[in-house]
C-alpha atoms as a PDB file:
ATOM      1  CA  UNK A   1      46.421   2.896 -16.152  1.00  0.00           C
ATOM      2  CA  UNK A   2      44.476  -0.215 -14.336  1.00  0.00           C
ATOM      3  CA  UNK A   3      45.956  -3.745 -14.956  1.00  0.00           C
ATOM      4  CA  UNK A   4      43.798  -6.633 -14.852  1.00  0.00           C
ATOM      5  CA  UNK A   5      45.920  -9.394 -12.910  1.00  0.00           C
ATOM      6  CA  UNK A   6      46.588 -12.969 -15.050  1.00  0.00           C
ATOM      7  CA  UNK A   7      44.869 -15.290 -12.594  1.00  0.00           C
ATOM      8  CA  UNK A   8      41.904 -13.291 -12.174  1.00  0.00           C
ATOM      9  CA  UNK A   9      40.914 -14.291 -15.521  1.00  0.00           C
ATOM     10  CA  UNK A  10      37.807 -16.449 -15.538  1.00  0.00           C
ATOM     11  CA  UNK A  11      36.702 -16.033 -12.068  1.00  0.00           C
ATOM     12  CA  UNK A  12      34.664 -12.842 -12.658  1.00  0.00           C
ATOM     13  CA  UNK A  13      30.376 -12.775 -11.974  1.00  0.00           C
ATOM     14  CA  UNK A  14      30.411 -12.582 -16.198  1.00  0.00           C
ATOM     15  CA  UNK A  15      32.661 -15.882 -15.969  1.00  0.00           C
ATOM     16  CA  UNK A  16      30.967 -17.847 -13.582  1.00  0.00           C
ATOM     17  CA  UNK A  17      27.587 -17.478 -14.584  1.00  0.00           C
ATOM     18  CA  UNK A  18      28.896 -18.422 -18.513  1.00  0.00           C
ATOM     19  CA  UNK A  19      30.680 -21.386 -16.783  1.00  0.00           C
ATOM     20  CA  UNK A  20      27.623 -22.669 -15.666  1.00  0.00           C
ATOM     21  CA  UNK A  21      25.554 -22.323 -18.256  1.00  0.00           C
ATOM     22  CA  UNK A  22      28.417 -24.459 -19.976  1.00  0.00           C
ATOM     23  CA  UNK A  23      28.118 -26.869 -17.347  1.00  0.00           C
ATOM     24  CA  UNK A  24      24.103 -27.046 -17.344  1.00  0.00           C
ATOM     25  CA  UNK A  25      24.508 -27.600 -21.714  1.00  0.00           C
ATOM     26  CA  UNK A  26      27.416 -30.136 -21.525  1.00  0.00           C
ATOM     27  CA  UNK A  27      25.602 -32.058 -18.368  1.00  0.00           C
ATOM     28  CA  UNK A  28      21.817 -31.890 -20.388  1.00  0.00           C
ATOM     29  CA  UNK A  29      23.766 -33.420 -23.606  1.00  0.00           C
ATOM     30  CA  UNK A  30      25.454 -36.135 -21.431  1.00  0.00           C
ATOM     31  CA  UNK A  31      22.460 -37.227 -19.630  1.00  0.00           C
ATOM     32  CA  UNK A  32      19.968 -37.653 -22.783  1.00  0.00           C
ATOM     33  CA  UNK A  33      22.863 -39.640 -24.079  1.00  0.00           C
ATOM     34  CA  UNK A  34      23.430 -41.515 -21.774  1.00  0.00           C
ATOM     35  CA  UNK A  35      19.398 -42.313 -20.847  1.00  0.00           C
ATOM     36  CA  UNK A  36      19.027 -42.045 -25.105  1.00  0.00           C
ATOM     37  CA  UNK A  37      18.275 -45.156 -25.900  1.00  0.00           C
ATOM     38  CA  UNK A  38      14.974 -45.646 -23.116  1.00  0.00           C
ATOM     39  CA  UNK A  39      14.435 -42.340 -23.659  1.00  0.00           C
ATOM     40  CA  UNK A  40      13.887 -42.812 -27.619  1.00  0.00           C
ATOM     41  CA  UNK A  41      11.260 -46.001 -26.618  1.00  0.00           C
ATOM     42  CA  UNK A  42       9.310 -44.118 -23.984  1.00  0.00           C
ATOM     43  CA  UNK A  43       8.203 -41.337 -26.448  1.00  0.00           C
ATOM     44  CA  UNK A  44       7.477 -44.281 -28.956  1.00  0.00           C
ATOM     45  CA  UNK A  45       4.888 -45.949 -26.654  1.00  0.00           C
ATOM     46  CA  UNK A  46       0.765 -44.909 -26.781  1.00  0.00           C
ATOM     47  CA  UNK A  47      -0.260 -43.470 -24.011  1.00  0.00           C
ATOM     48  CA  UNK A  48      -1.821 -46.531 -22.672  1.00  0.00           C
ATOM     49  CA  UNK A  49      -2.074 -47.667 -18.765  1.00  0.00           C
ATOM     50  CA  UNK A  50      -1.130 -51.690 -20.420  1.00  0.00           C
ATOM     51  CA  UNK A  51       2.299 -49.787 -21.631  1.00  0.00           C
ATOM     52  CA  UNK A  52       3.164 -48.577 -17.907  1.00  0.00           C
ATOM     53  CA  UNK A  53       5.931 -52.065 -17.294  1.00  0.00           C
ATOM     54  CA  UNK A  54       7.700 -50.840 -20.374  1.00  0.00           C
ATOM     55  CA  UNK A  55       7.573 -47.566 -19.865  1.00  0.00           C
ATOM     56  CA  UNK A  56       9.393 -48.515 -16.185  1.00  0.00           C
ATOM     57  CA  UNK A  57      11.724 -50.384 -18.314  1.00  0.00           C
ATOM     58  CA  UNK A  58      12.788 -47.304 -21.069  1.00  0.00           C
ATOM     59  CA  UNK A  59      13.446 -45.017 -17.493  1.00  0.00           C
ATOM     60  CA  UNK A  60      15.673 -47.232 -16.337  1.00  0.00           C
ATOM     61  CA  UNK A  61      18.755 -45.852 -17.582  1.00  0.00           C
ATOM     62  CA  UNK A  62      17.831 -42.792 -16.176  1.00  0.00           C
ATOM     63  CA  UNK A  63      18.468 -43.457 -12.887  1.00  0.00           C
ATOM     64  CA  UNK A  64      22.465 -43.907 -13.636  1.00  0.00           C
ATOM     65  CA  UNK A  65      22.198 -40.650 -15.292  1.00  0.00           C
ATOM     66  CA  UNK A  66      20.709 -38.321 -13.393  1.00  0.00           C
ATOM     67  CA  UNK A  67      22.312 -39.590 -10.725  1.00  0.00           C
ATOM     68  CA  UNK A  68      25.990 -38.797 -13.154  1.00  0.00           C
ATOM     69  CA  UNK A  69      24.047 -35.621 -13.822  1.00  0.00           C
ATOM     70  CA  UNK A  70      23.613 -34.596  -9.778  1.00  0.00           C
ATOM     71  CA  UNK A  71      27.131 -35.322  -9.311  1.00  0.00           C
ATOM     72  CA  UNK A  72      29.046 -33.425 -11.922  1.00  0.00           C
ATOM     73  CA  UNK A  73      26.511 -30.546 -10.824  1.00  0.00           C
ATOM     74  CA  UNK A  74      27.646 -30.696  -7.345  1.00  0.00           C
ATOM     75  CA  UNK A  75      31.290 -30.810  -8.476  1.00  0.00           C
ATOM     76  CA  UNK A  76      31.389 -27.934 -10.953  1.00  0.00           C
ATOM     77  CA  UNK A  77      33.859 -25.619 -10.829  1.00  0.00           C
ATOM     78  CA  UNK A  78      33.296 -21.626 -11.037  1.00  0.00           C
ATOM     79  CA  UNK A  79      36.597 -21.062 -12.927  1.00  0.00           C
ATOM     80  CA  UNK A  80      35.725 -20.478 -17.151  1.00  0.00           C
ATOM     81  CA  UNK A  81      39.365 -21.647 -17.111  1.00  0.00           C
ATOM     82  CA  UNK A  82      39.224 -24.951 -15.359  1.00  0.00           C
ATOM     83  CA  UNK A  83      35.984 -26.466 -16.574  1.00  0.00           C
ATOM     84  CA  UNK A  84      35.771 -30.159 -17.439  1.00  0.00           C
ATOM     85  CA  UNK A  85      32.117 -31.307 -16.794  1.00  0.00           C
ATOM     86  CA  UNK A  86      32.336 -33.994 -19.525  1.00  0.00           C
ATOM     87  CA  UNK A  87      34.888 -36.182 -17.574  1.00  0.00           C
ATOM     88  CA  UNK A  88      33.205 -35.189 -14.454  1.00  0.00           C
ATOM     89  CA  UNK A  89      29.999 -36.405 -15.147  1.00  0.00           C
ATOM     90  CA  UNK A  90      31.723 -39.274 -16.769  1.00  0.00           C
ATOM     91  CA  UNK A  91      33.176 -39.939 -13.216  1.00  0.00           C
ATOM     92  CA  UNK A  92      29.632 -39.798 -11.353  1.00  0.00           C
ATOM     93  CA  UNK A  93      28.092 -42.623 -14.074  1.00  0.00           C
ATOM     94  CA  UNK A  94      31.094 -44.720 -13.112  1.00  0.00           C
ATOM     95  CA  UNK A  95      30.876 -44.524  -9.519  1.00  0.00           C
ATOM     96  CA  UNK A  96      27.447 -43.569  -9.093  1.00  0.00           C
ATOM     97  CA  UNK A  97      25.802 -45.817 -11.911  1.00  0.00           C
ATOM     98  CA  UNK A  98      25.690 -49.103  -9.701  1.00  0.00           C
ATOM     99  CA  UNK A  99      24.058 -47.739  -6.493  1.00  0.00           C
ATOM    100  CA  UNK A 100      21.427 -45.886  -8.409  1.00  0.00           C
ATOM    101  CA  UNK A 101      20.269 -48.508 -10.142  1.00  0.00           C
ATOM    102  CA  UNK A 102      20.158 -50.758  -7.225  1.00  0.00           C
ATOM    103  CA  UNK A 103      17.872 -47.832  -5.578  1.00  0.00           C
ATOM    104  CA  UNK A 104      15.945 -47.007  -8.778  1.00  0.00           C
ATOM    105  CA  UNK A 105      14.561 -49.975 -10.187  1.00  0.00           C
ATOM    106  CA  UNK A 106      12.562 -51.196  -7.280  1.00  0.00           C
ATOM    107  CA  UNK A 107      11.399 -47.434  -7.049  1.00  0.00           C
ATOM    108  CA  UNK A 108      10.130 -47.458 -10.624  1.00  0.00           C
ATOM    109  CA  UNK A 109       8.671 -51.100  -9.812  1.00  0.00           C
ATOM    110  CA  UNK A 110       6.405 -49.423  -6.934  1.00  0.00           C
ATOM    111  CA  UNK A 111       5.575 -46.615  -8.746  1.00  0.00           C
ATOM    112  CA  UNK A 112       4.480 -48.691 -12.189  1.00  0.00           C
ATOM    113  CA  UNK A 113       2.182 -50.820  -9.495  1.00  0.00           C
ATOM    114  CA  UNK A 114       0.906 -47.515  -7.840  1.00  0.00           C
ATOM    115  CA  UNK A 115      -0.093 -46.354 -11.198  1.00  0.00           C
ATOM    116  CA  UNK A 116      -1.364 -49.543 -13.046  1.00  0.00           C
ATOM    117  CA  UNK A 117      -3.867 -49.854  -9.618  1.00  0.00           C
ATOM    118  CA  UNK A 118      -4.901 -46.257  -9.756  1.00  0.00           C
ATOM    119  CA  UNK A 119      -5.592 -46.768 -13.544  1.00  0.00           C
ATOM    120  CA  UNK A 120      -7.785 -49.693 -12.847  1.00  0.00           C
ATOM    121  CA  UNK A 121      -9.358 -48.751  -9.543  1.00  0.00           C
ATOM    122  CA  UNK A 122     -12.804 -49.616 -10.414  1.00  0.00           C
ATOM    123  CA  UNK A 123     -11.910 -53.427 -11.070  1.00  0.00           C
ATOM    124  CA  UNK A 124     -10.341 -53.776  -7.580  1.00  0.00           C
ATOM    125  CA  UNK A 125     -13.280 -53.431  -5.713  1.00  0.00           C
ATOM    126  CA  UNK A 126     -11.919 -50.796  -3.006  1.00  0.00           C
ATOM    127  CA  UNK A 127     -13.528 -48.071  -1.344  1.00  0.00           C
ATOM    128  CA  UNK A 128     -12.686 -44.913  -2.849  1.00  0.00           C
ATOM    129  CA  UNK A 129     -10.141 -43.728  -0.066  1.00  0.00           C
ATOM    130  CA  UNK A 130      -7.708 -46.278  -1.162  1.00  0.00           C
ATOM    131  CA  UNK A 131      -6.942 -44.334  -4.491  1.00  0.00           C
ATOM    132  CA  UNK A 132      -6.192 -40.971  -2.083  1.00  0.00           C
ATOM    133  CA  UNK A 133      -3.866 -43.304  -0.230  1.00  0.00           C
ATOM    134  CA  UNK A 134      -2.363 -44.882  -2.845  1.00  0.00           C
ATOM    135  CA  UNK A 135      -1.812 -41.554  -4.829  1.00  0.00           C
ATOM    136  CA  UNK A 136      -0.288 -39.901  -1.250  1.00  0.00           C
ATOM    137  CA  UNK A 137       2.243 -43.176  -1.285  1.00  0.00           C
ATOM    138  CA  UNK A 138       3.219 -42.645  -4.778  1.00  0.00           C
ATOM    139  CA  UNK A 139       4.240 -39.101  -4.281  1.00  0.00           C
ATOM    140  CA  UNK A 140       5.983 -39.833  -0.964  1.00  0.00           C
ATOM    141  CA  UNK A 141       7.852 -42.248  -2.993  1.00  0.00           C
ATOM    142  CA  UNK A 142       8.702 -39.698  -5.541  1.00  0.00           C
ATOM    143  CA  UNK A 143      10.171 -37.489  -2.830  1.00  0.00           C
ATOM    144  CA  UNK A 144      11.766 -40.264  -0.866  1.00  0.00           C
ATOM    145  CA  UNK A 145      13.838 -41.282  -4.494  1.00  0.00           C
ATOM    146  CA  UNK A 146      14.755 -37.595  -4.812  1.00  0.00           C
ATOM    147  CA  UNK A 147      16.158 -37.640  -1.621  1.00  0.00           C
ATOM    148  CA  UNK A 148      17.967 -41.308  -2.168  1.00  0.00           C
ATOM    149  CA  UNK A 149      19.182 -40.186  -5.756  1.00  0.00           C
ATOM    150  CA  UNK A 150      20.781 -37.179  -4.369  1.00  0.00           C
ATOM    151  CA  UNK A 151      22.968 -38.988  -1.567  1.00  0.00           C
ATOM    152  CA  UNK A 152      23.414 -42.148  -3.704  1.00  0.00           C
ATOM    153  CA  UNK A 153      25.371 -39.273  -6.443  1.00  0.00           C
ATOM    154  CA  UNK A 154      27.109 -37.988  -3.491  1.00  0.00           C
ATOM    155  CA  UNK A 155      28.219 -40.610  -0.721  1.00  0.00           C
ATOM    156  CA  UNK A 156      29.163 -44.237  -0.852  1.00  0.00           C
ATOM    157  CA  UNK A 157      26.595 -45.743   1.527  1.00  0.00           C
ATOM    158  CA  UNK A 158      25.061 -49.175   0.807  1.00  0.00           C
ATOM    159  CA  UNK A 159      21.483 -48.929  -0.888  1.00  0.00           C
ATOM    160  CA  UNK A 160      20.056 -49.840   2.533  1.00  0.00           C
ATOM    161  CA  UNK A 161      21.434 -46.990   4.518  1.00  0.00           C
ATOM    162  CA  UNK A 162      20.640 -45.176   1.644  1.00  0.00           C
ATOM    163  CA  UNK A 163      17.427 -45.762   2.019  1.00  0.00           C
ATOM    164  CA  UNK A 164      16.540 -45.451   5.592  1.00  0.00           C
ATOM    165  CA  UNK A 165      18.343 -41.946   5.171  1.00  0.00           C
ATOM    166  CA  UNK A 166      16.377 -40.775   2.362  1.00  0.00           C
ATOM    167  CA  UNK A 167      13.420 -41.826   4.608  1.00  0.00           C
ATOM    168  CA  UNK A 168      14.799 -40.203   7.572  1.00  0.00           C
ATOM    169  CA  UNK A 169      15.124 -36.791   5.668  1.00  0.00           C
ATOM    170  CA  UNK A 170      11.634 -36.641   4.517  1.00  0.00           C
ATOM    171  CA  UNK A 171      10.662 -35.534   7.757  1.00  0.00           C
ATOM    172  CA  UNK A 172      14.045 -33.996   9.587  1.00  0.00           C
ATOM    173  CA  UNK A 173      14.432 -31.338   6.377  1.00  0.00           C
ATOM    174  CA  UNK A 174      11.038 -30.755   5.315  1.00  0.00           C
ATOM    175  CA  UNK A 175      12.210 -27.433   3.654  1.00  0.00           C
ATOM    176  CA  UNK A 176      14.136 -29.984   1.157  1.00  0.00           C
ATOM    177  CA  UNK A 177      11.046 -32.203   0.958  1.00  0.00           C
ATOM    178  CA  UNK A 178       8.752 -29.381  -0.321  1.00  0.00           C
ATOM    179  CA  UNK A 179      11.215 -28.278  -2.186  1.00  0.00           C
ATOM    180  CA  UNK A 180      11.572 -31.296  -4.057  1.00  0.00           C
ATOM    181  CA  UNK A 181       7.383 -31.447  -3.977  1.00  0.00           C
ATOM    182  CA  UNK A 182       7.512 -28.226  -5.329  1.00  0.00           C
ATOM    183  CA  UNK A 183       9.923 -29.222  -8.396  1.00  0.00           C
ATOM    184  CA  UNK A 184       7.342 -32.205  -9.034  1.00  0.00           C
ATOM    185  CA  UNK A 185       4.490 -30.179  -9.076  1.00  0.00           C
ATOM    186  CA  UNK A 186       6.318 -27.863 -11.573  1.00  0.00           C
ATOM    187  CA  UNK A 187       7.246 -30.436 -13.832  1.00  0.00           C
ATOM    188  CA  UNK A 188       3.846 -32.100 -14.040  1.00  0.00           C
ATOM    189  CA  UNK A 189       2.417 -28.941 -14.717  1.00  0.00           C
ATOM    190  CA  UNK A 190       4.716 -27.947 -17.399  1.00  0.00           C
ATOM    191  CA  UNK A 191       4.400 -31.609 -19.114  1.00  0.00           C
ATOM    192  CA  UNK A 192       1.127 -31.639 -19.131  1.00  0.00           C
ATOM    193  CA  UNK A 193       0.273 -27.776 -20.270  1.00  0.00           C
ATOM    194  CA  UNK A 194       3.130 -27.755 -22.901  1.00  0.00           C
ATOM    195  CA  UNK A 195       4.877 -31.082 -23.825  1.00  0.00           C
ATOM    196  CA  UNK A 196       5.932 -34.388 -22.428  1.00  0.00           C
ATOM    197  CA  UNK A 197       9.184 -33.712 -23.520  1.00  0.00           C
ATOM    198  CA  UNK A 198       9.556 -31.199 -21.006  1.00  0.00           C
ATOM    199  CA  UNK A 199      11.509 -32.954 -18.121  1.00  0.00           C
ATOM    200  CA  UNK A 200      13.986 -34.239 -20.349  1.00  0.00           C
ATOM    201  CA  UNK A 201      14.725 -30.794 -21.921  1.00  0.00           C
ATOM    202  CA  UNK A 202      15.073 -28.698 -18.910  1.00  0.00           C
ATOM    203  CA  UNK A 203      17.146 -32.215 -16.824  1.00  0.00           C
ATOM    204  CA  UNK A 204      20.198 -30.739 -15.875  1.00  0.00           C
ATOM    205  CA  UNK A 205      18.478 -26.951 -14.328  1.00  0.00           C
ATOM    206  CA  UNK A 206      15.993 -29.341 -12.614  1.00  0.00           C
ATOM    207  CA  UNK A 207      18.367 -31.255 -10.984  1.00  0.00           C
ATOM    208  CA  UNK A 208      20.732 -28.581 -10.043  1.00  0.00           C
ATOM    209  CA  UNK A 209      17.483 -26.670  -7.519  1.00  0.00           C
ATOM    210  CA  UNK A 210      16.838 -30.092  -6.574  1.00  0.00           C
ATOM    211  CA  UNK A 211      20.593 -30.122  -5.678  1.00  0.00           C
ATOM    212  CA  UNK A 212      19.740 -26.490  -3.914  1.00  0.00           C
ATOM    213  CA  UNK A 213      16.865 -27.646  -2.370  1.00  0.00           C
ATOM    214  CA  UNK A 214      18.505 -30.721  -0.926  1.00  0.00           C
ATOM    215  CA  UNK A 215      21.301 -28.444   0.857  1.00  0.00           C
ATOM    216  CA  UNK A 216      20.269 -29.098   4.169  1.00  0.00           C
ATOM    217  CA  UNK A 217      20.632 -33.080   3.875  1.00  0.00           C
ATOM    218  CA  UNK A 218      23.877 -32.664   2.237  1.00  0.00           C
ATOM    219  CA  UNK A 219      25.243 -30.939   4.994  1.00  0.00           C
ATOM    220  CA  UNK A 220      24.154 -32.938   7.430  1.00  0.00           C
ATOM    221  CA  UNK A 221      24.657 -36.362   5.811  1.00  0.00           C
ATOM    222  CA  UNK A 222      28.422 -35.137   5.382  1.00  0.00           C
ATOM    223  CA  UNK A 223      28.769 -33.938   8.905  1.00  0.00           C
ATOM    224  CA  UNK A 224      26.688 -36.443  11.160  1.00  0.00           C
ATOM    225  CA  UNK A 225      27.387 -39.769   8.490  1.00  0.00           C
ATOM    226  CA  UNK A 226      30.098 -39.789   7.043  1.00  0.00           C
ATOM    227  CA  UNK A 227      34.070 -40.007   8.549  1.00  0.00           C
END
């Protein structure tokens, strides 16, 4: 008669895929906590182009958190047995919650100008081109603070170096780029054919394939820039 050894216990396919789903629940709850208050005042404002500042203003706890989010993703264990995402995550917001702010409010500063100008286009006067470039800008940007939230949740750099490398890997991993792109384009599409509550539902599996996607940076960021 087959025995089933003590300390394989929880490390099983069955296991791990349980203990992530775990993970993905306790790290959703954590981050709409922790971004719950702007969250709550975003979905209270019309949807008017004069409500874009304070809409920049509810999202900026999110920053902290999905950055908290990203990093108790990356550090989750396998084991059903030794699972403590809570305190993990609790970790990231600590040490993360500084730098990502630092990073994330002058993002969401360029992107509420990039959109309040692409709302009023006629008034400025431009030729039509500048709304294509100003819309190509605005998405770069999105992609560029994908790439600085991920390595601001994962290294200690200064927000200037993390900067110029979230810069630098828009163009050295372009793989991770579209794959980010391709997680944008997703979530637009799903917010805008279903509900605008979308992204915040569906947080924590959206940030773990941008953790996927971003692999490649990862790697070399902890090879090539770090000790």
């Amino acid at each position: 008669m087959s025995t089933v050894r003590a300390d394989a216990f929880g490390t099983g396919p069955l296991s791990r895929a349980a203990a992530l789903i775990h993970t993905l629940v306790i790290v959703e709850a954590l981050l709409l906590l922790t971004a719950a208050p702007g969250l709550a005042g975003l979905f209270l404002l019309a949807p008017d182009p004069a409500n874009l500042p304070l809409a920049a203003l509810c999202l900026l706890p999110l920053g902290p958190s999905a950055a908290a989010a990203l990093y108790a993703l990356h550090h989750r264990g396998g084991d059903l047995t030794e699972l403590r995402p809570s305190r993990v995550f609790l970790r990231g917001w600590r040490l993360g919650a500084g730098p990502a702010l630092k990073l994330w409010a002058p993002l969401l500063g360029w992107l509420t100008v990039t959109a309040f100008t692409l709302t009023h286009f006629p008034a400025t006067g431009l030729p039509g081109w500048w709304a294509f470039l100003l819309a190509v800008t605005g998405v770069g940007s999105l992609l560029w603070g994908a790439h600085a939230l991920v390595l601001t949740a994962l290294f200690a750099f200064r927000a200037r170096d993390t900067a110029r490398l979230a810069a630098y890997f828009l163009f050295r991993h372009p793989r991770a780029t579209l794959g980010a792109l391709s997680l944008l384009i997703l979530t637009a599409a799903g917010t805008a054919l279903l509900t605008e509550a979308l992204p915040a539902l569906l947080a924590a599996p959206l940030l773990l394939s941008l953790l996927r996607a971003g692999r490649p940076l990862i790697t070399e960021t902890r090879e090539e820039f770090t000790a």
